[in-house]
Protein backbone atom coordinates (compact mmCIF):
# COMPACT_ATOMS: atom_id res chain seq x y z
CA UNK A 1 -14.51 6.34 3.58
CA UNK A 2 -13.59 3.38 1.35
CA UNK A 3 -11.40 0.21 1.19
CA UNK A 4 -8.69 0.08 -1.51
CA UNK A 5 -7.12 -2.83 -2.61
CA UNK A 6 -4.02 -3.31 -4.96
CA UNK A 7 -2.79 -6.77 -5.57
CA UNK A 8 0.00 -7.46 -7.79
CA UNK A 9 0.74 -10.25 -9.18
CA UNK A 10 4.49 -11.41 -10.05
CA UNK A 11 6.45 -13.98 -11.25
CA UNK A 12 8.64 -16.17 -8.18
CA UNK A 13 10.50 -13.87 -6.39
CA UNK A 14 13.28 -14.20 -4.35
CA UNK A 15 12.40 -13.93 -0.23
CA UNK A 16 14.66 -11.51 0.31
CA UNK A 17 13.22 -9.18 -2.42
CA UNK A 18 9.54 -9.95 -0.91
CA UNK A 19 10.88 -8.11 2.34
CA UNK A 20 12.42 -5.36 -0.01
CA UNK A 21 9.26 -4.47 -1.90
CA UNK A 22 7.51 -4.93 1.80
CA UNK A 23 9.76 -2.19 3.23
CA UNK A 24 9.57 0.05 0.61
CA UNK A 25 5.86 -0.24 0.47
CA UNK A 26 5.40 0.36 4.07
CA UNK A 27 7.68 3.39 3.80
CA UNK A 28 6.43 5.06 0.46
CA UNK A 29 2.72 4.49 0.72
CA UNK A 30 2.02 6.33 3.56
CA UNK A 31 4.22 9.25 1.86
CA UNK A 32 2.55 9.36 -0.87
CA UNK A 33 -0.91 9.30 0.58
CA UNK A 34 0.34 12.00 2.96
CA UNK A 35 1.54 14.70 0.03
CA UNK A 36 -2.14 14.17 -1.48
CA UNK A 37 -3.54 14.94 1.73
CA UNK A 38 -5.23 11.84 2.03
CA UNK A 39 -5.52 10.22 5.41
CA UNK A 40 -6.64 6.47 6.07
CA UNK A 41 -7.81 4.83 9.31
CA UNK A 42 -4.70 2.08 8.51
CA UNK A 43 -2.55 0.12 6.31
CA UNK A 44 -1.49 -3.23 5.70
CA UNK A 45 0.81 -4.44 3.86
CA UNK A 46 1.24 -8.35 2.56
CA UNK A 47 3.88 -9.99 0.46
CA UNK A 48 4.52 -13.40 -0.83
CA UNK A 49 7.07 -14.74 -3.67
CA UNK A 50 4.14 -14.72 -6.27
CA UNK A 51 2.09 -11.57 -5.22
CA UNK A 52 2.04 -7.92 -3.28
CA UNK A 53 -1.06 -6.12 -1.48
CA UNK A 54 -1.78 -3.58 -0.22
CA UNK A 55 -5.22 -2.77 1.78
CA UNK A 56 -5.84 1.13 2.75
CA UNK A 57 -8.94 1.58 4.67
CA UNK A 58 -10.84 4.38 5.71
CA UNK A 59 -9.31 6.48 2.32
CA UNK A 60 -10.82 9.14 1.70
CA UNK A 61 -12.92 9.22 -1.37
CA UNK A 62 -11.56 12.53 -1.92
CA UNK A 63 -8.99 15.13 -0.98
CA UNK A 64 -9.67 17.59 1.32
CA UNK A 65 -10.65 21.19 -0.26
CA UNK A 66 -7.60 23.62 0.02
């Protein structure tokens, strides 16, 4: 099991689209991760008007065989 970290960086961006990209982030990660079969320990999610992030841990370093 590993950490994973995605930060990205953005120019100012309006509050209300911080809690947009938020939403959709909590909401289409864990989809995503799910249709790979890939199953962390937990999520969290961060967003300010200059940068995103997003910290999965307990990934998998693989997928499960099938």
């Amino acid at each position: 099991m590993s950490t994973f970290l995605l930060e990205v960086g953005t120019e100012e961006l309006p509050a209300d689209f911080v809690d947009s990209a938020i939403a959709q982030w909590q909401s289409r990660i864990p989809q995503t991760l799910d249709e790979y079969f890939l199953t962390p320990e937990g999520i969290e999610i961060y967003g300010t008007p200059r940068r995103l992030a997003v910290i999965i841990k307990g990934l998998p370093q693989k997928q499960p065989d099938r």
